[in-house]
PDB file of N, CA and C in Angstrom:
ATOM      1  N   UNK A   1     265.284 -67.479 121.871  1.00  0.00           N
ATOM      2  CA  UNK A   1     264.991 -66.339 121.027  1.00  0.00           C
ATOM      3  C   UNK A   1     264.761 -66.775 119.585  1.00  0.00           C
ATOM      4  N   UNK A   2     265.591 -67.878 119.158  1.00  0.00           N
ATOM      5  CA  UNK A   2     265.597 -68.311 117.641  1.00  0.00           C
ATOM      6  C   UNK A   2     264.009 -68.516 117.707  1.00  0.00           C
ATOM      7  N   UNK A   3     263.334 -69.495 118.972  1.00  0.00           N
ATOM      8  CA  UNK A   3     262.454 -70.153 118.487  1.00  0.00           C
ATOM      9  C   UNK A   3     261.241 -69.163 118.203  1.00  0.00           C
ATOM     10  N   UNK A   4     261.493 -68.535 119.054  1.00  0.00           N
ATOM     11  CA  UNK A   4     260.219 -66.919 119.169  1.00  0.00           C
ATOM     12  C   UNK A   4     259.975 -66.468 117.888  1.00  0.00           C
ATOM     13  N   UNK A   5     261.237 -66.355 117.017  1.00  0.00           N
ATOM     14  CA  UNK A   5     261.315 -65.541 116.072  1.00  0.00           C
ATOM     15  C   UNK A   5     260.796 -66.610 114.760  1.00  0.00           C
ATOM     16  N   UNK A   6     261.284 -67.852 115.257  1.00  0.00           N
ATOM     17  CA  UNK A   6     260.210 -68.744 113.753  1.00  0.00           C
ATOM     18  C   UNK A   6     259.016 -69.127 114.374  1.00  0.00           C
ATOM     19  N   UNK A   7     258.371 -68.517 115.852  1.00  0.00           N
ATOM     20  CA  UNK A   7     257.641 -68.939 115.845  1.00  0.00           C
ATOM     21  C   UNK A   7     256.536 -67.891 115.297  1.00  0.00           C
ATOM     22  N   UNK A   8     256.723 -66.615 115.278  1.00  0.00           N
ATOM     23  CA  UNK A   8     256.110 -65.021 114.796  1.00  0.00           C
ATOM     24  C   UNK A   8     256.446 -64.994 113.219  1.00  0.00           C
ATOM     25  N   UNK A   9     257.477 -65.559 112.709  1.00  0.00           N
ATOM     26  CA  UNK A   9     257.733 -65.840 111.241  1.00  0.00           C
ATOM     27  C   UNK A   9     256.845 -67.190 110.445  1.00  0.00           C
ATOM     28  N   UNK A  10     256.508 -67.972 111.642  1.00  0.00           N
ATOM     29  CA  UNK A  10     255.326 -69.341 111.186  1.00  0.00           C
ATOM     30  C   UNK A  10     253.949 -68.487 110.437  1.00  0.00           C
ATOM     31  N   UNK A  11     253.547 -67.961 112.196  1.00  0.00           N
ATOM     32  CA  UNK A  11     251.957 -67.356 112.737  1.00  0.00           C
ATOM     33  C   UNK A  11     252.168 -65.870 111.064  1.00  0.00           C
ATOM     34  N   UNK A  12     253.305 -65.441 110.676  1.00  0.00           N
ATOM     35  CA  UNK A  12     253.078 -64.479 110.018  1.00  0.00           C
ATOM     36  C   UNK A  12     252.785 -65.449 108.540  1.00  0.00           C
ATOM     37  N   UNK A  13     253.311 -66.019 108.051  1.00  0.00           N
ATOM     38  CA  UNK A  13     253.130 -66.677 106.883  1.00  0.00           C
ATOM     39  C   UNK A  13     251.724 -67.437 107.233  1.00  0.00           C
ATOM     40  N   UNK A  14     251.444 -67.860 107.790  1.00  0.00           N
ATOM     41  CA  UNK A  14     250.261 -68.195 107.639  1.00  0.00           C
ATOM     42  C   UNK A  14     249.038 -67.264 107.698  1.00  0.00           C
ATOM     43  N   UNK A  15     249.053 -66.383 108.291  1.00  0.00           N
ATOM     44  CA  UNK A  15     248.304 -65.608 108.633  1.00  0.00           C
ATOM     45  C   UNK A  15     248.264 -64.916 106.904  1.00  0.00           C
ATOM     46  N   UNK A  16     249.260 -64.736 105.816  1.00  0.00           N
ATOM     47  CA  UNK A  16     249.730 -64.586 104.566  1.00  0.00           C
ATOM     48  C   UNK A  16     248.690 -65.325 103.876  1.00  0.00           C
ATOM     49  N   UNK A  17     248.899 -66.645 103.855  1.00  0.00           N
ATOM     50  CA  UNK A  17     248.200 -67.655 103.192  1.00  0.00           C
ATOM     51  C   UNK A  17     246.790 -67.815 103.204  1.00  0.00           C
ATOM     52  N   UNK A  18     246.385 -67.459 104.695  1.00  0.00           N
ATOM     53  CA  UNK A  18     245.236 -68.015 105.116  1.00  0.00           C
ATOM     54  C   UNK A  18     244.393 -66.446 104.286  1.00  0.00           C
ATOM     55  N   UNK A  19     245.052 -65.332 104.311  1.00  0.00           N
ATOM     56  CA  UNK A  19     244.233 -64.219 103.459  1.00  0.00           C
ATOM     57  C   UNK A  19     244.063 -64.057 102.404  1.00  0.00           C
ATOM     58  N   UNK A  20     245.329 -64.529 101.425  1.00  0.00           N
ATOM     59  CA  UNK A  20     244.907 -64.495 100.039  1.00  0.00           C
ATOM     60  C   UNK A  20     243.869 -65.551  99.700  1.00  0.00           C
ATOM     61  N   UNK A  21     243.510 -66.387 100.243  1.00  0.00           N
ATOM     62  CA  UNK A  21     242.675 -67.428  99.612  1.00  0.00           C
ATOM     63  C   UNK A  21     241.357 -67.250 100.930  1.00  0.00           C
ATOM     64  N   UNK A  22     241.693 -66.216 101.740  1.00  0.00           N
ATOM     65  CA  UNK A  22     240.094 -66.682 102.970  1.00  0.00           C
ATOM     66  C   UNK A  22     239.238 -65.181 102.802  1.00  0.00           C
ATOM     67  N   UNK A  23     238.574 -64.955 104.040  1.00  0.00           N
ATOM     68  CA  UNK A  23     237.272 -63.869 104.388  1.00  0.00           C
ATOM     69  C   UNK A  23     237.809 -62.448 103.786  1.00  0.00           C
ATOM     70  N   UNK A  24     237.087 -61.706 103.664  1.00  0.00           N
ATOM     71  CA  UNK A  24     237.734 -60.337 103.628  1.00  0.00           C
ATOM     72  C   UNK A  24     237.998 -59.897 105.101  1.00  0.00           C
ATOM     73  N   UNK A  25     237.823 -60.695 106.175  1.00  0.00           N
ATOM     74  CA  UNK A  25     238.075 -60.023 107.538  1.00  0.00           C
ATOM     75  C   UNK A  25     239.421 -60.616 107.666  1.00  0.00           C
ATOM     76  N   UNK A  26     239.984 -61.779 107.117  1.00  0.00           N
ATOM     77  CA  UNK A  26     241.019 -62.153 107.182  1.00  0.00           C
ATOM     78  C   UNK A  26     242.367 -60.699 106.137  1.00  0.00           C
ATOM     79  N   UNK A  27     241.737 -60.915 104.930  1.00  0.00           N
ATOM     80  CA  UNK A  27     242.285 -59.726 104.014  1.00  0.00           C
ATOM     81  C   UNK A  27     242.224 -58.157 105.260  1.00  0.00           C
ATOM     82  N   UNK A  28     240.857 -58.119 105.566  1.00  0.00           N
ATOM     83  CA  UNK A  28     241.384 -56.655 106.776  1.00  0.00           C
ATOM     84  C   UNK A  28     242.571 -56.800 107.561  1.00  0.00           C
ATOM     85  N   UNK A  29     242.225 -57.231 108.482  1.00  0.00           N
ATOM     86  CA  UNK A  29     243.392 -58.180 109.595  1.00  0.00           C
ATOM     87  C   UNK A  29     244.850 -57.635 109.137  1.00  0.00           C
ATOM     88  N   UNK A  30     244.991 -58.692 108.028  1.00  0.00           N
ATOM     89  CA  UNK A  30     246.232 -58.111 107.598  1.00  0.00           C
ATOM     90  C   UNK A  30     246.506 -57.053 107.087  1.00  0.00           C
ATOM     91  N   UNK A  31     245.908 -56.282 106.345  1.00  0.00           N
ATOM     92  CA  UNK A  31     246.244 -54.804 106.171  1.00  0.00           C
ATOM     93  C   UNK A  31     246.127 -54.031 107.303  1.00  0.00           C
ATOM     94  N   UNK A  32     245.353 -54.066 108.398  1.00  0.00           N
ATOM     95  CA  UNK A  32     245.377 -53.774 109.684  1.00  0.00           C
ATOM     96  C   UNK A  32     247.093 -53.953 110.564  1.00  0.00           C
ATOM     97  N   UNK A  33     247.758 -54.895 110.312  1.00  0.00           N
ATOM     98  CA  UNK A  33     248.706 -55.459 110.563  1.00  0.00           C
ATOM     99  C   UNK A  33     250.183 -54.858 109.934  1.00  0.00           C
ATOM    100  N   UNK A  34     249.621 -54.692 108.320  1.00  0.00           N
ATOM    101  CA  UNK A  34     250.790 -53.701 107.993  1.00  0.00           C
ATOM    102  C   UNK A  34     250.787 -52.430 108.011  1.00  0.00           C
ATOM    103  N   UNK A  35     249.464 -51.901 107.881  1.00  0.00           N
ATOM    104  CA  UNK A  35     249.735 -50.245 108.434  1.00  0.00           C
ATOM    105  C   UNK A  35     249.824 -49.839 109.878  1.00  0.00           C
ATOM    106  N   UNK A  36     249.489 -50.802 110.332  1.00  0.00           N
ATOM    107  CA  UNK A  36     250.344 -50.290 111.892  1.00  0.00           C
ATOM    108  C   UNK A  36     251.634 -51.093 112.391  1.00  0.00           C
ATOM    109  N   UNK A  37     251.736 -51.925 111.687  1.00  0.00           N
ATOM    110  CA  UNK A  37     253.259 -52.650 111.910  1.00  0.00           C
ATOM    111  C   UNK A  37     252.909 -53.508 113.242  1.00  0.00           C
ATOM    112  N   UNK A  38     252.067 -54.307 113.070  1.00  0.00           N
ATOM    113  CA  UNK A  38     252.058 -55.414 114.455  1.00  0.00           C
ATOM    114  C   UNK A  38     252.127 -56.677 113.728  1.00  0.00           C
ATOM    115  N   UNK A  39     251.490 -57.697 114.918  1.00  0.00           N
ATOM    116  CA  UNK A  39     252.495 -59.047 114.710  1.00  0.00           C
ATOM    117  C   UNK A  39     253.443 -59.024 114.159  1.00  0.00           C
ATOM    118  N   UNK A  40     254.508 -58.733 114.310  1.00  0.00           N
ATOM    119  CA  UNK A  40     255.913 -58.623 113.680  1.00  0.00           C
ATOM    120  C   UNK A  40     256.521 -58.828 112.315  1.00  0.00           C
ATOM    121  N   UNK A  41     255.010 -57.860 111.599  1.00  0.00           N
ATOM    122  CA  UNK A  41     255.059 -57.581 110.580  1.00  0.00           C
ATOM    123  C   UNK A  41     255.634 -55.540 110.391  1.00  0.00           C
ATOM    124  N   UNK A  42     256.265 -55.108 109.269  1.00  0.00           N
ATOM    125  CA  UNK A  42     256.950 -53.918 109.141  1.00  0.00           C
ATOM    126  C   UNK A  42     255.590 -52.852 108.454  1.00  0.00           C
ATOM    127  N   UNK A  43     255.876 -51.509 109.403  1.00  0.00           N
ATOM    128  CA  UNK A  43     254.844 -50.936 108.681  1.00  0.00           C
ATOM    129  C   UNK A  43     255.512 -51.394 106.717  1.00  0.00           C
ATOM    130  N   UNK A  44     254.438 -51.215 106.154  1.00  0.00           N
ATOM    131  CA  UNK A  44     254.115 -50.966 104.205  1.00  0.00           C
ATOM    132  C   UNK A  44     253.130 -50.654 103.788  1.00  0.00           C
ATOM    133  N   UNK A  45     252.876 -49.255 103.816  1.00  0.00           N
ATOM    134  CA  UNK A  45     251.604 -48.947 103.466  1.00  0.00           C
ATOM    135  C   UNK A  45     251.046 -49.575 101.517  1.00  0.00           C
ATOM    136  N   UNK A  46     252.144 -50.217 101.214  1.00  0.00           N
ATOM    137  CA  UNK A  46     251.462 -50.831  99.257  1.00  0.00           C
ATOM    138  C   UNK A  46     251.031 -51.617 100.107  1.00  0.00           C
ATOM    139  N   UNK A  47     251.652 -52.632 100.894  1.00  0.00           N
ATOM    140  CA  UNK A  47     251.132 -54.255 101.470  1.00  0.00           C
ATOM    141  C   UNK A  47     249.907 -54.156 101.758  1.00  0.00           C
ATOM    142  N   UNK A  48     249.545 -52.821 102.887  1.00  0.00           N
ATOM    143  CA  UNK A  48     248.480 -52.433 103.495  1.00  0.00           C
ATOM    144  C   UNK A  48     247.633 -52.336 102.577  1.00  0.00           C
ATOM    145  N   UNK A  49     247.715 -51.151 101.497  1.00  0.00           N
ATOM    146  CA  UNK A  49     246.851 -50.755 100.843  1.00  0.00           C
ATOM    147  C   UNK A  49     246.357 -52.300  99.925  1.00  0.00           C
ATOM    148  N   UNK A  50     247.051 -52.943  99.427  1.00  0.00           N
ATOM    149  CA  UNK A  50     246.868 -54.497  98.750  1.00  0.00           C
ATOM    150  C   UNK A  50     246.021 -54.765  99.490  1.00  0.00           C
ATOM    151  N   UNK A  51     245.850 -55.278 100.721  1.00  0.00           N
ATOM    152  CA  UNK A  51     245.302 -55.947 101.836  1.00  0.00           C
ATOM    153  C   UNK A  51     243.529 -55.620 101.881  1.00  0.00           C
ATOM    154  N   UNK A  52     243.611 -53.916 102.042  1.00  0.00           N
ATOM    155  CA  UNK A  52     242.457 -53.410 102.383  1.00  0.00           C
ATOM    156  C   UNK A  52     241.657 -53.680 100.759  1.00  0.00           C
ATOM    157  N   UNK A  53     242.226 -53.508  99.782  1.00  0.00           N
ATOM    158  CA  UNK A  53     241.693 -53.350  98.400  1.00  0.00           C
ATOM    159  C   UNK A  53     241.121 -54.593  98.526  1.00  0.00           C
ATOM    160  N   UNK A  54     241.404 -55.816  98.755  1.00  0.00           N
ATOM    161  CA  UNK A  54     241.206 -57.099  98.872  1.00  0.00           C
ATOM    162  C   UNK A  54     240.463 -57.533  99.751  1.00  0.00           C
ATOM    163  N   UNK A  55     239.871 -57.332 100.969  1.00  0.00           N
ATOM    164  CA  UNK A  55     239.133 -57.121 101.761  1.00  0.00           C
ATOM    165  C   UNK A  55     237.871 -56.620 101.054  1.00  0.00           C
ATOM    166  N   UNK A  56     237.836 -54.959 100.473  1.00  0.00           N
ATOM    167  CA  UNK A  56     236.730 -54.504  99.807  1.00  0.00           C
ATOM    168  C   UNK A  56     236.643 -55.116  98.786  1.00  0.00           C
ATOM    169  N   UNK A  57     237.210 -55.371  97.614  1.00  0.00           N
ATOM    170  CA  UNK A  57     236.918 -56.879  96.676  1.00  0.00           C
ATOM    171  C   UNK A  57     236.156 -57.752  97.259  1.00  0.00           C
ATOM    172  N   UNK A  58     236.284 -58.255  98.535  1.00  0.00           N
ATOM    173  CA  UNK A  58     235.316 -59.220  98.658  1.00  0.00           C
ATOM    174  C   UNK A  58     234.166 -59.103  99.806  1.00  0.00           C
ATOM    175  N   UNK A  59     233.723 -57.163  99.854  1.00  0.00           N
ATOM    176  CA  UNK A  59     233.190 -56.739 100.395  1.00  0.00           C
ATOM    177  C   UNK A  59     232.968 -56.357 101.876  1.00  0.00           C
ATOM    178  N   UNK A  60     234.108 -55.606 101.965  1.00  0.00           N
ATOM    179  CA  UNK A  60     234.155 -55.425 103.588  1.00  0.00           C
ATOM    180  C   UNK A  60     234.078 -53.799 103.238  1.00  0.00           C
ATOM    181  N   UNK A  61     233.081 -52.901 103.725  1.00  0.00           N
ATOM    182  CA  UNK A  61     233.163 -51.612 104.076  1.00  0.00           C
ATOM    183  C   UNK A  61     233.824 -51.320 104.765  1.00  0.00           C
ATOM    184  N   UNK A  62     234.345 -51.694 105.589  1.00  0.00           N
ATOM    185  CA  UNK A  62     235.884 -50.925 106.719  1.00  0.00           C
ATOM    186  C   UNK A  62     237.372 -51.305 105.568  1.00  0.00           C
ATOM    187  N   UNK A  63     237.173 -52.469 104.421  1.00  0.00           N
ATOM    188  CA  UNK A  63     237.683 -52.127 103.903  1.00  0.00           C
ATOM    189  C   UNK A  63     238.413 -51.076 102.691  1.00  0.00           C
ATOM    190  N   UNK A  64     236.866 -50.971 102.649  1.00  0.00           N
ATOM    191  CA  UNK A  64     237.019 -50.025 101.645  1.00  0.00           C
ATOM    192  C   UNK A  64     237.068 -48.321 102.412  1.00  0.00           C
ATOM    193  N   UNK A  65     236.936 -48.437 103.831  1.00  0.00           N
ATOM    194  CA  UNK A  65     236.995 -47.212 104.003  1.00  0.00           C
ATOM    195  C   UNK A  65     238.841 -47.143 104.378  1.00  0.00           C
ATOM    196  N   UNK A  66     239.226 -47.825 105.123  1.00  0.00           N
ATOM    197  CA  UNK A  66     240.589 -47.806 105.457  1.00  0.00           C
ATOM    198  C   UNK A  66     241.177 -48.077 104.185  1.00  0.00           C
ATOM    199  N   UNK A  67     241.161 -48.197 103.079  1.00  0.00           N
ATOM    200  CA  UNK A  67     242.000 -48.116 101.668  1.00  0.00           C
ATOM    201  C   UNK A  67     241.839 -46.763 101.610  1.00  0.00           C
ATOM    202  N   UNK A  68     240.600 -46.370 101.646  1.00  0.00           N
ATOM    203  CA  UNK A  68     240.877 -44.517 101.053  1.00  0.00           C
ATOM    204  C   UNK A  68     241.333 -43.705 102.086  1.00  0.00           C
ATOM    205  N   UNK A  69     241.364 -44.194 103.376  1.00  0.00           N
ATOM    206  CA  UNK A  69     242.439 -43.238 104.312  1.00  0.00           C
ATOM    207  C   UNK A  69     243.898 -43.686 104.230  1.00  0.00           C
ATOM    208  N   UNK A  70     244.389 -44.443 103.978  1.00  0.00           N
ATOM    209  CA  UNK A  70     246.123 -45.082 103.522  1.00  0.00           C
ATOM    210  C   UNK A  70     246.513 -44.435 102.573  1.00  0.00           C
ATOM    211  N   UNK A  71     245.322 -44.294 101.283  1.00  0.00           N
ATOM    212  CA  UNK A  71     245.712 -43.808 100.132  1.00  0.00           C
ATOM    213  C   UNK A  71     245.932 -42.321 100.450  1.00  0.00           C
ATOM    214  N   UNK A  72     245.525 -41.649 101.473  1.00  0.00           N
ATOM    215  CA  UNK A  72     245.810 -40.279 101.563  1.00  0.00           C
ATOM    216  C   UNK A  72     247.218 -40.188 101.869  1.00  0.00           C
ATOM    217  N   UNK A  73     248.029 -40.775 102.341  1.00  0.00           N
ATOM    218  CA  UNK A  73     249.253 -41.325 102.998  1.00  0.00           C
ATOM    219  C   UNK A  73     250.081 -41.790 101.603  1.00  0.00           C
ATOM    220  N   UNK A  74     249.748 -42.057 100.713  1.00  0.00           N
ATOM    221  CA  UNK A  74     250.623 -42.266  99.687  1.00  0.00           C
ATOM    222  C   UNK A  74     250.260 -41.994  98.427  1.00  0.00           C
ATOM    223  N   UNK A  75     251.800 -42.369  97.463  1.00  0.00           N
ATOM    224  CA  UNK A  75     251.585 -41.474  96.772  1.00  0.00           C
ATOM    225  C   UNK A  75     251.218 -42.818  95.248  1.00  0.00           C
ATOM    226  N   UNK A  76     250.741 -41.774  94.479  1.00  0.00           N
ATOM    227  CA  UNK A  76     250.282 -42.551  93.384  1.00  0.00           C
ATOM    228  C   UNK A  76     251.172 -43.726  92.891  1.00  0.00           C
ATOM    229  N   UNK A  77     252.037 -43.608  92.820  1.00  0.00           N
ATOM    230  CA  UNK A  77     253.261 -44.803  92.100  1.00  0.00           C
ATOM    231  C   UNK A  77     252.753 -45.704  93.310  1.00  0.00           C
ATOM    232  N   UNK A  78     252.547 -45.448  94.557  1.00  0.00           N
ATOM    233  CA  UNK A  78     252.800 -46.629  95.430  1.00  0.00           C
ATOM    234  C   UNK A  78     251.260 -46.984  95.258  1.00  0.00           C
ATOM    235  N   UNK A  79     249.837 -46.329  95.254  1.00  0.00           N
ATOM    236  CA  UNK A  79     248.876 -46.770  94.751  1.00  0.00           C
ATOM    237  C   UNK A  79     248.623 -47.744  93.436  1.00  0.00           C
ATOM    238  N   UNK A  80     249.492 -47.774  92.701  1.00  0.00           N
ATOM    239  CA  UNK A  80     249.240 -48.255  91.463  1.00  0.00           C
ATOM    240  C   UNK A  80     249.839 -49.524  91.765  1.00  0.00           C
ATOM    241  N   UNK A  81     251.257 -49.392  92.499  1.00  0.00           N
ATOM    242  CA  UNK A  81     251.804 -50.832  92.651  1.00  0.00           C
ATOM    243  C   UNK A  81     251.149 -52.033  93.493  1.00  0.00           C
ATOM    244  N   UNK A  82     250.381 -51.171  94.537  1.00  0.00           N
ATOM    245  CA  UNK A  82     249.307 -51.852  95.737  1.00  0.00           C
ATOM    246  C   UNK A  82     248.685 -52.727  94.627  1.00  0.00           C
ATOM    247  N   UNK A  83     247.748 -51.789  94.063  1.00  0.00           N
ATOM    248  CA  UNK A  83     246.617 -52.366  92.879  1.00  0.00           C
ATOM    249  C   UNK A  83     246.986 -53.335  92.156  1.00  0.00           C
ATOM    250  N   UNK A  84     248.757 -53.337  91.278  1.00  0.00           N
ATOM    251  CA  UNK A  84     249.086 -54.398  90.660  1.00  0.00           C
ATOM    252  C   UNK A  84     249.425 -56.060  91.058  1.00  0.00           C
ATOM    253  N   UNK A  85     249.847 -55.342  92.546  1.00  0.00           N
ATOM    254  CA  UNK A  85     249.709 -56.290  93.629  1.00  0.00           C
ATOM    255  C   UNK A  85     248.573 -57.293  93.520  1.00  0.00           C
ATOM    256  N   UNK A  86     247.480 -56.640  94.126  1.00  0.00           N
ATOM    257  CA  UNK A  86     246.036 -57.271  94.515  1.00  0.00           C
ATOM    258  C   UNK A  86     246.034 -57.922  93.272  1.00  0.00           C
ATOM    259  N   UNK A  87     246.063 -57.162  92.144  1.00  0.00           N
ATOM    260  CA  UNK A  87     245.665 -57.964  90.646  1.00  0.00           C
ATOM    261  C   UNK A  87     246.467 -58.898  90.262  1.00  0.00           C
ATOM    262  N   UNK A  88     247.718 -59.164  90.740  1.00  0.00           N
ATOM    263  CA  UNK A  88     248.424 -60.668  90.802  1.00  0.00           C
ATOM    264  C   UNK A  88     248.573 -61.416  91.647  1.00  0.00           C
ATOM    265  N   UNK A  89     247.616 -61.094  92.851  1.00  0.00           N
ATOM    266  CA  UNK A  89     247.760 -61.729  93.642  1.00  0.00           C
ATOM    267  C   UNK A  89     246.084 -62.775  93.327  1.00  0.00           C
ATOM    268  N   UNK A  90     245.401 -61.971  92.762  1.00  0.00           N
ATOM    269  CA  UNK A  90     243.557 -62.682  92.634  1.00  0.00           C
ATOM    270  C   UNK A  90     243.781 -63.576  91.450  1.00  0.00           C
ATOM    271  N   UNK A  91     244.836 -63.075  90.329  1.00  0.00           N
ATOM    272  CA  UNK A  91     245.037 -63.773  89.235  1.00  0.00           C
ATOM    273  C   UNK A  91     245.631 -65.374  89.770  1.00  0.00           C
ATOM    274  N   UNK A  92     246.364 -65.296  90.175  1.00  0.00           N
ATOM    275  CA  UNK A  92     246.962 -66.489  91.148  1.00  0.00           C
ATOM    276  C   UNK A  92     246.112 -67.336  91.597  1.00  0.00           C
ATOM    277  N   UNK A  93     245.581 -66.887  92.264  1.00  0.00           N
ATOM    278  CA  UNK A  93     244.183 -67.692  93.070  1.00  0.00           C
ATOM    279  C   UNK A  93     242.888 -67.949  91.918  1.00  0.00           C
ATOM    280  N   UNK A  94     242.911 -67.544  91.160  1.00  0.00           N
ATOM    281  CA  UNK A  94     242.206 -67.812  90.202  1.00  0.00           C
ATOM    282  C   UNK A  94     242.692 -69.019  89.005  1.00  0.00           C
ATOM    283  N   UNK A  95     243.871 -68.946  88.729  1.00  0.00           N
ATOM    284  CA  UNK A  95     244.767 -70.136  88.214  1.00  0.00           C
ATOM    285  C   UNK A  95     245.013 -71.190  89.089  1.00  0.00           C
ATOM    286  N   UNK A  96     245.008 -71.220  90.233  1.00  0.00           N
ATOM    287  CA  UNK A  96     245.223 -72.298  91.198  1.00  0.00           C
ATOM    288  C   UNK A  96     243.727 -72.638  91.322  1.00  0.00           C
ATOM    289  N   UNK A  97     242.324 -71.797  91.299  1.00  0.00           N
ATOM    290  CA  UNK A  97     241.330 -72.658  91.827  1.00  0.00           C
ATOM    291  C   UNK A  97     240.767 -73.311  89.954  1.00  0.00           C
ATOM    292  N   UNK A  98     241.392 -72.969  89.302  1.00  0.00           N
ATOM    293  CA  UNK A  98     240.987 -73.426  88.029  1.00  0.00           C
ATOM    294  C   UNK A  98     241.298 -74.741  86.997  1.00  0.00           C
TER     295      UNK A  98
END
């Protein structure tokens, strides 16, 4: 059981890594992942909403359509924190590719 559980805690961190810096289908994926709570990741609709924003940043129309249906689902404070999210999360990647 231990191993199951670092092995879904590996596949989840990477699956982490491989989005902030890869495709916007990778960025979908995972917001896909936290608003429905699979791979043994917890629903979070900010995570989600981060995810999808980031996806449409780098041009995915399903991303940008599944951000504005999440956002109906929450509420502004948690919209704003999503957003501050994404924006320290691109800042990052922007200092690391620099």
């Amino acid at each position: 059981m231990g191993n199951s559980f670092k092995s879904a805690q590996f596949l989840a961190e990477a699956r982490l890594s491989r989005a902030a810096y890869g495709s916007a289908e990778d960025c979908f994926d995972l917001g896909v992942a936290y608003s429905c709570g699979t791979g043994d990741l917890p629903i979070d609709l900010v995570e989600a909403h981060k995810w999808f924003n980031l996806a449409a940043l780098r041009g995915s129309e399903e991303g940008q359509s599944m951000r504005a249906e999440i956002a109906e689902e929450m509420t502004a404070r948690q919209i704003a924190e999503a957003q501050r999210q994404a924006r320290a999360l691109i800042a990052t990647h922007q200092a690391r590719a620099a």
